[in-house]
C-alpha atoms as a PDB file:
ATOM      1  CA  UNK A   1     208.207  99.340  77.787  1.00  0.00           C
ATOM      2  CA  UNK A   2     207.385  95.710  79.091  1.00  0.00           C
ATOM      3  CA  UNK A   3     204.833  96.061  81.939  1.00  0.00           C
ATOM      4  CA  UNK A   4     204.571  93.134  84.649  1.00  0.00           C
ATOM      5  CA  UNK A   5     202.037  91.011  84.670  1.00  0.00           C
ATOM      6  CA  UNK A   6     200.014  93.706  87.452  1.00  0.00           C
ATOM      7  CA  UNK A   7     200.096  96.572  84.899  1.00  0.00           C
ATOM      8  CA  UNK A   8     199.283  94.138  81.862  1.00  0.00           C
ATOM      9  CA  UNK A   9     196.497  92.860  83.353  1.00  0.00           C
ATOM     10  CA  UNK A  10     195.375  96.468  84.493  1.00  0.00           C
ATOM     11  CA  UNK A  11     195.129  97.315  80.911  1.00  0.00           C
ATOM     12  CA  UNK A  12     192.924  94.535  80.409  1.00  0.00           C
ATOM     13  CA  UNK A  13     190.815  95.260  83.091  1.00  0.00           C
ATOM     14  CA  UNK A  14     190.619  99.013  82.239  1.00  0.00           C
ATOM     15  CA  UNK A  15     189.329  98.149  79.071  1.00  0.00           C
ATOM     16  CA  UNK A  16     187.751 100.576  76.464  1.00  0.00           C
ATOM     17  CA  UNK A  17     184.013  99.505  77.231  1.00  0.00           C
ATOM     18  CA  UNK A  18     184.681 101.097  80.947  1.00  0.00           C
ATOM     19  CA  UNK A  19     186.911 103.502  79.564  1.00  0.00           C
ATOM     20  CA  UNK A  20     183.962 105.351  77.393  1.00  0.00           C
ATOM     21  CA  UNK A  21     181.393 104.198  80.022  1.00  0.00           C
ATOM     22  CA  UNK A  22     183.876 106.445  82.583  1.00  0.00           C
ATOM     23  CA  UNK A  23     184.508 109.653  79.802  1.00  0.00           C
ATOM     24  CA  UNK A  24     180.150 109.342  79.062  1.00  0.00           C
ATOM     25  CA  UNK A  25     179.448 109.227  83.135  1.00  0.00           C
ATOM     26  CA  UNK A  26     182.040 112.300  83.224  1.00  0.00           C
ATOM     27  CA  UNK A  27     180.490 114.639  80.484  1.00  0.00           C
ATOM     28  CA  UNK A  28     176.612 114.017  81.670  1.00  0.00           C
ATOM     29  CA  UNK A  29     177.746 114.814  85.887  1.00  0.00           C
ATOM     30  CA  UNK A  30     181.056 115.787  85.907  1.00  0.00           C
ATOM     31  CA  UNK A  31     184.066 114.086  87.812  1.00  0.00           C
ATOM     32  CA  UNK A  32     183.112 112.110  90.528  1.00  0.00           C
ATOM     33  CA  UNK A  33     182.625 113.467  94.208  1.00  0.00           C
ATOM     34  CA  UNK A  34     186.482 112.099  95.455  1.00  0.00           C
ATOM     35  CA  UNK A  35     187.835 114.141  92.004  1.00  0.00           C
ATOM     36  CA  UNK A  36     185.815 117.406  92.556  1.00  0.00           C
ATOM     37  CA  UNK A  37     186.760 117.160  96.208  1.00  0.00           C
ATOM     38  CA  UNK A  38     190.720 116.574  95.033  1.00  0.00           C
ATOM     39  CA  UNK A  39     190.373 119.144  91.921  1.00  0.00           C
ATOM     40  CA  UNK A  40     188.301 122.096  94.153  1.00  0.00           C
ATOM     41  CA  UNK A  41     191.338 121.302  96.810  1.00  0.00           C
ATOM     42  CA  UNK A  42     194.262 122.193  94.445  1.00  0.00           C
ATOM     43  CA  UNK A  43     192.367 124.658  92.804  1.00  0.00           C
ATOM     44  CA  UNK A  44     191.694 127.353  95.813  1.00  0.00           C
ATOM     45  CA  UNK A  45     195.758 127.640  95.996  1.00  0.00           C
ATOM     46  CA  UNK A  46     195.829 128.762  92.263  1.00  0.00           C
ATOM     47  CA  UNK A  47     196.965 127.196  89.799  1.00  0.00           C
ATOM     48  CA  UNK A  48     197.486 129.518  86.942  1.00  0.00           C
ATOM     49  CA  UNK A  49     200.489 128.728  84.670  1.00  0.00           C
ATOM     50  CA  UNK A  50     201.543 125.488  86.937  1.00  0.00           C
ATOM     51  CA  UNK A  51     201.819 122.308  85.510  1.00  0.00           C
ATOM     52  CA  UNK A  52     200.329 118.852  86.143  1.00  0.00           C
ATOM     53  CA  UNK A  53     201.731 115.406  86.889  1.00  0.00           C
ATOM     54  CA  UNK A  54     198.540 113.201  86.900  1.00  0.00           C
ATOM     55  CA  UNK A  55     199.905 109.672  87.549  1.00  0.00           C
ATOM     56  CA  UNK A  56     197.155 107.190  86.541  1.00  0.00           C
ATOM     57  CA  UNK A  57     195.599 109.706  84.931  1.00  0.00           C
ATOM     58  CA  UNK A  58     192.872 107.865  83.284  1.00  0.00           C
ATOM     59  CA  UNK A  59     190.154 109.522  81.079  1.00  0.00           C
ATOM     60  CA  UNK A  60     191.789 112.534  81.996  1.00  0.00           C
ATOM     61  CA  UNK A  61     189.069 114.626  84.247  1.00  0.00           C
ATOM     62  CA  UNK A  62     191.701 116.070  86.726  1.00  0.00           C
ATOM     63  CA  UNK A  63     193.134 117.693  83.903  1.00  0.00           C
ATOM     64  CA  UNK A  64     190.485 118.769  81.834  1.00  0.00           C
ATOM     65  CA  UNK A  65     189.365 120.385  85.198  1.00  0.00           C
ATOM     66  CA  UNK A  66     192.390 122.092  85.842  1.00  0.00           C
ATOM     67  CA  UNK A  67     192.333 123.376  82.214  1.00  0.00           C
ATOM     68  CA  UNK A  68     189.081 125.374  82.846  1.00  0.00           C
ATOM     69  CA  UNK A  69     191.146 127.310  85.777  1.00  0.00           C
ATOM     70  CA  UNK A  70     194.442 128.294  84.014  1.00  0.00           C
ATOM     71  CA  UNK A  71     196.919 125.332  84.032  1.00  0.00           C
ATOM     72  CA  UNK A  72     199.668 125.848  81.443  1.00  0.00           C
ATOM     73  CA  UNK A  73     200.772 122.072  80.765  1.00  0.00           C
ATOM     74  CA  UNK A  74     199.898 118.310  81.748  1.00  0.00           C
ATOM     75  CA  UNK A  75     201.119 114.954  81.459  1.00  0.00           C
ATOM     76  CA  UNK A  76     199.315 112.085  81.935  1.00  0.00           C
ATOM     77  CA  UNK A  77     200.572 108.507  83.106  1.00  0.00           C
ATOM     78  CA  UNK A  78     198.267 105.299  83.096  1.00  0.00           C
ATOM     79  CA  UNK A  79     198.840 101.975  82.015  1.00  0.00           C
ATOM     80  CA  UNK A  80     195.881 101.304  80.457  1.00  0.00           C
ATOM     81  CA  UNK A  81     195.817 102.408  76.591  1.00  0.00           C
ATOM     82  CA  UNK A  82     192.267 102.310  76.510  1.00  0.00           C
ATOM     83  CA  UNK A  83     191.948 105.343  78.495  1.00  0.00           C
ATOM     84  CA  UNK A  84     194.438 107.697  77.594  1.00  0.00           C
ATOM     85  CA  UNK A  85     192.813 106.794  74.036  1.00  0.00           C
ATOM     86  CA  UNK A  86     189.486 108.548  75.253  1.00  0.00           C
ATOM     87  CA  UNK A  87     191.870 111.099  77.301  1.00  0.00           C
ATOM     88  CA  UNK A  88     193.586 112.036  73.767  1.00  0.00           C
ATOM     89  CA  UNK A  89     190.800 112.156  71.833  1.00  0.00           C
ATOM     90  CA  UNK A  90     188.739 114.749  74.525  1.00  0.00           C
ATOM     91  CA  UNK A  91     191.859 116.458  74.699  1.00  0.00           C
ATOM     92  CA  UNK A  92     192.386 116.902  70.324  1.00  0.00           C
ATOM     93  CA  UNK A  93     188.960 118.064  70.649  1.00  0.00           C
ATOM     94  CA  UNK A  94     189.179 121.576  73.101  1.00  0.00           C
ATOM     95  CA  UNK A  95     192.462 121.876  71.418  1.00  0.00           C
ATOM     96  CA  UNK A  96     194.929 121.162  73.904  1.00  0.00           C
ATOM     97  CA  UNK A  97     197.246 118.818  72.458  1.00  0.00           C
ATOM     98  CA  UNK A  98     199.720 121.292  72.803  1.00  0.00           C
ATOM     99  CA  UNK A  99     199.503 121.478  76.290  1.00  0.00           C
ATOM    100  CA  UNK A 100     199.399 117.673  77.060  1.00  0.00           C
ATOM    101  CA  UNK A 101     201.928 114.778  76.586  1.00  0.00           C
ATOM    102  CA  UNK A 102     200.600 111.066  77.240  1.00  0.00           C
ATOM    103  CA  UNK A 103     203.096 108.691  78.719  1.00  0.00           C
ATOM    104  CA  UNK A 104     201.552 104.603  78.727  1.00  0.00           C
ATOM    105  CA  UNK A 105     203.034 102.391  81.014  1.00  0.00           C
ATOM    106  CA  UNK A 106     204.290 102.060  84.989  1.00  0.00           C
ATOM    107  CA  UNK A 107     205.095 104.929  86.459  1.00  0.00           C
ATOM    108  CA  UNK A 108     207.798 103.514  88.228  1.00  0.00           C
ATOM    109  CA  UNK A 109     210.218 102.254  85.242  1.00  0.00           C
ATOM    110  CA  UNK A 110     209.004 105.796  83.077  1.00  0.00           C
ATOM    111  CA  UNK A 111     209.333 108.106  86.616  1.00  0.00           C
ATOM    112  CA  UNK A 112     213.431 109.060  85.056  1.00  0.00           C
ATOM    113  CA  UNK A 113     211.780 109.874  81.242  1.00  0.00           C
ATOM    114  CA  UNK A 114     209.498 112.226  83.466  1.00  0.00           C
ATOM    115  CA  UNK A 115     209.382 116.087  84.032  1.00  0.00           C
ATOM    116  CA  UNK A 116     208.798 117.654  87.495  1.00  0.00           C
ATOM    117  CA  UNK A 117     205.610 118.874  88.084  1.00  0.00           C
ATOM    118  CA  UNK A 118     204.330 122.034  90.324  1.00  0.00           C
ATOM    119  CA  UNK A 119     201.757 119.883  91.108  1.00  0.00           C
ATOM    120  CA  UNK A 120     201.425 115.705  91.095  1.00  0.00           C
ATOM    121  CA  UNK A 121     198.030 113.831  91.493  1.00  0.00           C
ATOM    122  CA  UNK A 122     197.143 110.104  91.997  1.00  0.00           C
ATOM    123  CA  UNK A 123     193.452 109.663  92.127  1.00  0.00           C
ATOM    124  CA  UNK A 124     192.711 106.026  93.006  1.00  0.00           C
ATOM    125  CA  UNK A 125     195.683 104.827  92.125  1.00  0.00           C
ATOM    126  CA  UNK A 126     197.929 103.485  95.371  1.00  0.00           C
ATOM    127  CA  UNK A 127     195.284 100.829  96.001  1.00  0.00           C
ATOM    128  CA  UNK A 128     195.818  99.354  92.857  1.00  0.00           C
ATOM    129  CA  UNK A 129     199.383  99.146  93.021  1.00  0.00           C
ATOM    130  CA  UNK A 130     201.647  96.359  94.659  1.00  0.00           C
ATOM    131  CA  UNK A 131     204.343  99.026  95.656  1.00  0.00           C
ATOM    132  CA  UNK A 132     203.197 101.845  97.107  1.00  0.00           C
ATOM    133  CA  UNK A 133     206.058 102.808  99.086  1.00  0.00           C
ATOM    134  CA  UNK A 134     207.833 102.990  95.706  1.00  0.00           C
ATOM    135  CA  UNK A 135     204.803 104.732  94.027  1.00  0.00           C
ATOM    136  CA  UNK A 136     205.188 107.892  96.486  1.00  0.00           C
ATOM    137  CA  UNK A 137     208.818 107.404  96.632  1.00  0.00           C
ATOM    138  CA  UNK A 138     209.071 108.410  93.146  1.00  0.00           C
ATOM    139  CA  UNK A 139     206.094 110.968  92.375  1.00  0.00           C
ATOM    140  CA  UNK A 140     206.979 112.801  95.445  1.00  0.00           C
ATOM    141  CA  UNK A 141     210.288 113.083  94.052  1.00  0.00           C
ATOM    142  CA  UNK A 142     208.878 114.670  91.048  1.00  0.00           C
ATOM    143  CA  UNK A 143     206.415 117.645  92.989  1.00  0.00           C
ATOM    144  CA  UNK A 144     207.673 121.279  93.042  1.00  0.00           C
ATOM    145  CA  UNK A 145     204.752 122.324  95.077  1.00  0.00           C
ATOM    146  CA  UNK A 146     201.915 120.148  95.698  1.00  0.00           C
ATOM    147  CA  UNK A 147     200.929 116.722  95.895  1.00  0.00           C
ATOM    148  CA  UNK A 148     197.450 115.478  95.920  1.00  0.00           C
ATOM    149  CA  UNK A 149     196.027 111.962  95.990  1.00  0.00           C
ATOM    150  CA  UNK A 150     192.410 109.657  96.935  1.00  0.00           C
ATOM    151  CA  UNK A 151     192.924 106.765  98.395  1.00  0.00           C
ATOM    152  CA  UNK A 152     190.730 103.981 100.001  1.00  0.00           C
ATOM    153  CA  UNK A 153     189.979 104.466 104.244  1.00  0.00           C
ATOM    154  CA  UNK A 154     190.366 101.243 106.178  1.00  0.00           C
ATOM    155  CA  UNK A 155     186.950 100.142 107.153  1.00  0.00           C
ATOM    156  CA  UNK A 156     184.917  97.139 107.580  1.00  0.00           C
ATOM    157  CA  UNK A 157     183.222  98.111 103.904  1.00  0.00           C
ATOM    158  CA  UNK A 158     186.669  98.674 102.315  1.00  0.00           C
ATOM    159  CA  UNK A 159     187.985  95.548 103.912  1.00  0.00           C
ATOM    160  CA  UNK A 160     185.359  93.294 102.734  1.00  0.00           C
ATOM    161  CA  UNK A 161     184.756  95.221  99.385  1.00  0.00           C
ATOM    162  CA  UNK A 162     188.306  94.849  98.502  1.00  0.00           C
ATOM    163  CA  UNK A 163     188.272  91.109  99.460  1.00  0.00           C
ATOM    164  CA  UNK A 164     185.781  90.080  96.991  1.00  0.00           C
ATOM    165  CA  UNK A 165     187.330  92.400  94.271  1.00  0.00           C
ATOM    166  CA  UNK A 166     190.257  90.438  94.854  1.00  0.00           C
ATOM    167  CA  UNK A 167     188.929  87.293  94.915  1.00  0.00           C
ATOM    168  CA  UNK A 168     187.081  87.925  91.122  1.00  0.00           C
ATOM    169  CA  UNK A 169     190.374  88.481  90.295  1.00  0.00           C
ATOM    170  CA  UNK A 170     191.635  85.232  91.470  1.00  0.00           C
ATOM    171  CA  UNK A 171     189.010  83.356  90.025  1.00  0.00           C
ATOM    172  CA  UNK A 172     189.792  85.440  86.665  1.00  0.00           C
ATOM    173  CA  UNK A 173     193.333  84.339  87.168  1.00  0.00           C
ATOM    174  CA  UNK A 174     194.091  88.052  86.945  1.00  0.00           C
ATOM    175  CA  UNK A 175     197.294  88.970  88.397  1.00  0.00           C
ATOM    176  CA  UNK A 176     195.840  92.515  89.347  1.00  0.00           C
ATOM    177  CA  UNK A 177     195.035  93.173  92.297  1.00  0.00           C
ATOM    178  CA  UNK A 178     193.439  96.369  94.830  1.00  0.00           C
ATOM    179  CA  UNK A 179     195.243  97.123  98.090  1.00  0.00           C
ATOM    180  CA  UNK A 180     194.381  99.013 101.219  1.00  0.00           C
ATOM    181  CA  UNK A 181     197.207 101.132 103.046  1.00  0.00           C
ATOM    182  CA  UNK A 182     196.700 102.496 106.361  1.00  0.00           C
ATOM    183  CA  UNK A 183     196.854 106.249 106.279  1.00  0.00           C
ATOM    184  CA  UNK A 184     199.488 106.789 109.229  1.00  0.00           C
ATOM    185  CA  UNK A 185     202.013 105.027 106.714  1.00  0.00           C
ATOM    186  CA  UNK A 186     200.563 107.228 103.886  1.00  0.00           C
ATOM    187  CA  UNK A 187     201.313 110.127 105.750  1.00  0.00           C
ATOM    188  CA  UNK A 188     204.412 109.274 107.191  1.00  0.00           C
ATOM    189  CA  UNK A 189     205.967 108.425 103.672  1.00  0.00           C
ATOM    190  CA  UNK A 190     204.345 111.807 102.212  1.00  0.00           C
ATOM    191  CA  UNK A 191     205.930 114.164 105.045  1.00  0.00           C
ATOM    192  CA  UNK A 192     209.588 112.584 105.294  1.00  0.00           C
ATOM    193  CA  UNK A 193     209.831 113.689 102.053  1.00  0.00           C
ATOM    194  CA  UNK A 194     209.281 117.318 103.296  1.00  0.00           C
ATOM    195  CA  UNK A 195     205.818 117.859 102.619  1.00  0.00           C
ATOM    196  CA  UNK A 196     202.870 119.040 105.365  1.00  0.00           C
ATOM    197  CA  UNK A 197     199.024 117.950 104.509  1.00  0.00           C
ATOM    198  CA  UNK A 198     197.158 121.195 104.139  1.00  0.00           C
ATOM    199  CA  UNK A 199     193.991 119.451 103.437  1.00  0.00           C
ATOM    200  CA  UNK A 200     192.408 116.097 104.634  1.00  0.00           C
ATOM    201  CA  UNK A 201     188.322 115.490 103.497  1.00  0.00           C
ATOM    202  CA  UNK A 202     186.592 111.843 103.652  1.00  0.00           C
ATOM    203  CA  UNK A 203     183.669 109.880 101.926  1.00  0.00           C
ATOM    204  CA  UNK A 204     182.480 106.549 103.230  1.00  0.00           C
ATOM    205  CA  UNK A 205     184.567 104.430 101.578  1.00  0.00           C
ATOM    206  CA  UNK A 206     187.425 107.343 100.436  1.00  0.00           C
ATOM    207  CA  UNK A 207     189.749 110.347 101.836  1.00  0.00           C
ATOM    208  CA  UNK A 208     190.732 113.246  99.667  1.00  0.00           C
ATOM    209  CA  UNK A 209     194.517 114.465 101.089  1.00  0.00           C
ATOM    210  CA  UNK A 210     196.568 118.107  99.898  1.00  0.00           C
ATOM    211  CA  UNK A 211     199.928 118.428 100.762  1.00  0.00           C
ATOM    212  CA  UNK A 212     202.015 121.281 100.490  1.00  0.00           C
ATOM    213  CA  UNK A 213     206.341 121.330  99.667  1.00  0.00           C
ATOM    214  CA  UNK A 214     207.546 122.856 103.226  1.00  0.00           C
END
């Protein structure tokens, strides 16, 4: 597919230097805290023969985690081929290729190619999208059961952390860009689809939300 210039310049940005930098950092500790809070979240409902949606799924740690606990199938969305590269080579290596398709590009033009998922995941990934409303639009639309995402809070470090990130960009002539989203919209978008939050944890600078199908 033809990405816009956003997604194109993500998968510059997400190049293969961070991408093995990311996979190394997640074999010596682990996923990060926001992940293990997100992944330890899903995982007391039970997951056992679900399937996973993980849009922006990156080096693939969400589902490598889930793996470990009894999830039957995954598929994994990014736009950056750098990372699914390290995802698909990890996942060759436990031998789960059976259990995991790959899907480059925006989720948003592949959402209709997609499956439905028991449960859908977007670690980090609404802040660096320009349309968020259409970003949960679409993956909510594709969640039997749950839906789990991390997502910046609005503070003063967010809000001038996020500035200067931008403004690299700018100066990079980068047309990619981070965003911050207050969580009232978040949440109001999540539940008029017909979903209730069943879990809601924060870090400084992040917040770890569960919701449930009703």
């Amino acid at each position: 597919m033809t990405c816009c210039g956003h997604c194109r310049d993500a998968d510059d940005f997400f190049s293969e230097r961070t991408a093995r930098r990311d996979f190394k950092r997640y074999l010596h500790r682990g996923p990060d805290k926001q992940t293990s809070m997100l992944v330890e979240s899903i995982r007391k409902t039970g997951i056992k023969a679900e399937t996973l949606l993980d849009v922006g799924g990156g080096i693939g740690a969400i589902q490598l985690e889930l793996f470990k606990n009894g999830l039957m199938k995954s598929v994994n969305v990014d736009a950056s081929n750098a990372y699914q590269a390290v995802s698909k080579e990890e996942i060759s290596k436990r031998g789960l290729d059976g259990k995991t398709e790959y899907y480059f590009g925006d989720f948003t033009s592949l959402a209709p190619l997609l499956p439905e998922a028991d449960i859908v995941t977007l670690d980090k990934v609404i802040c660096c999208y320009p349309d968020m409303k259409k970003l949960l639009q679409l993956s909510l639309q594709k969640t039997v059961k749950r839906y789990g995402l991390v997502y910046p809070r609005v503070n003063r470090f967010t809000k001038i952390g996020f500035w200067f990130v931008n403004f690299w960009f700018r100066i990079r002539r980068s047309e990619f860009r981070t965003y911050l989203h207050p969580p009232s919209l978040v949440n109001e978008i999540i539940s008029n689809h017909g979903f209730r939050q069943t879990s809601h944890q924060t870090t400084l600078l992040w917040q770890v939300a569960v919701y449930e199908r009703m």
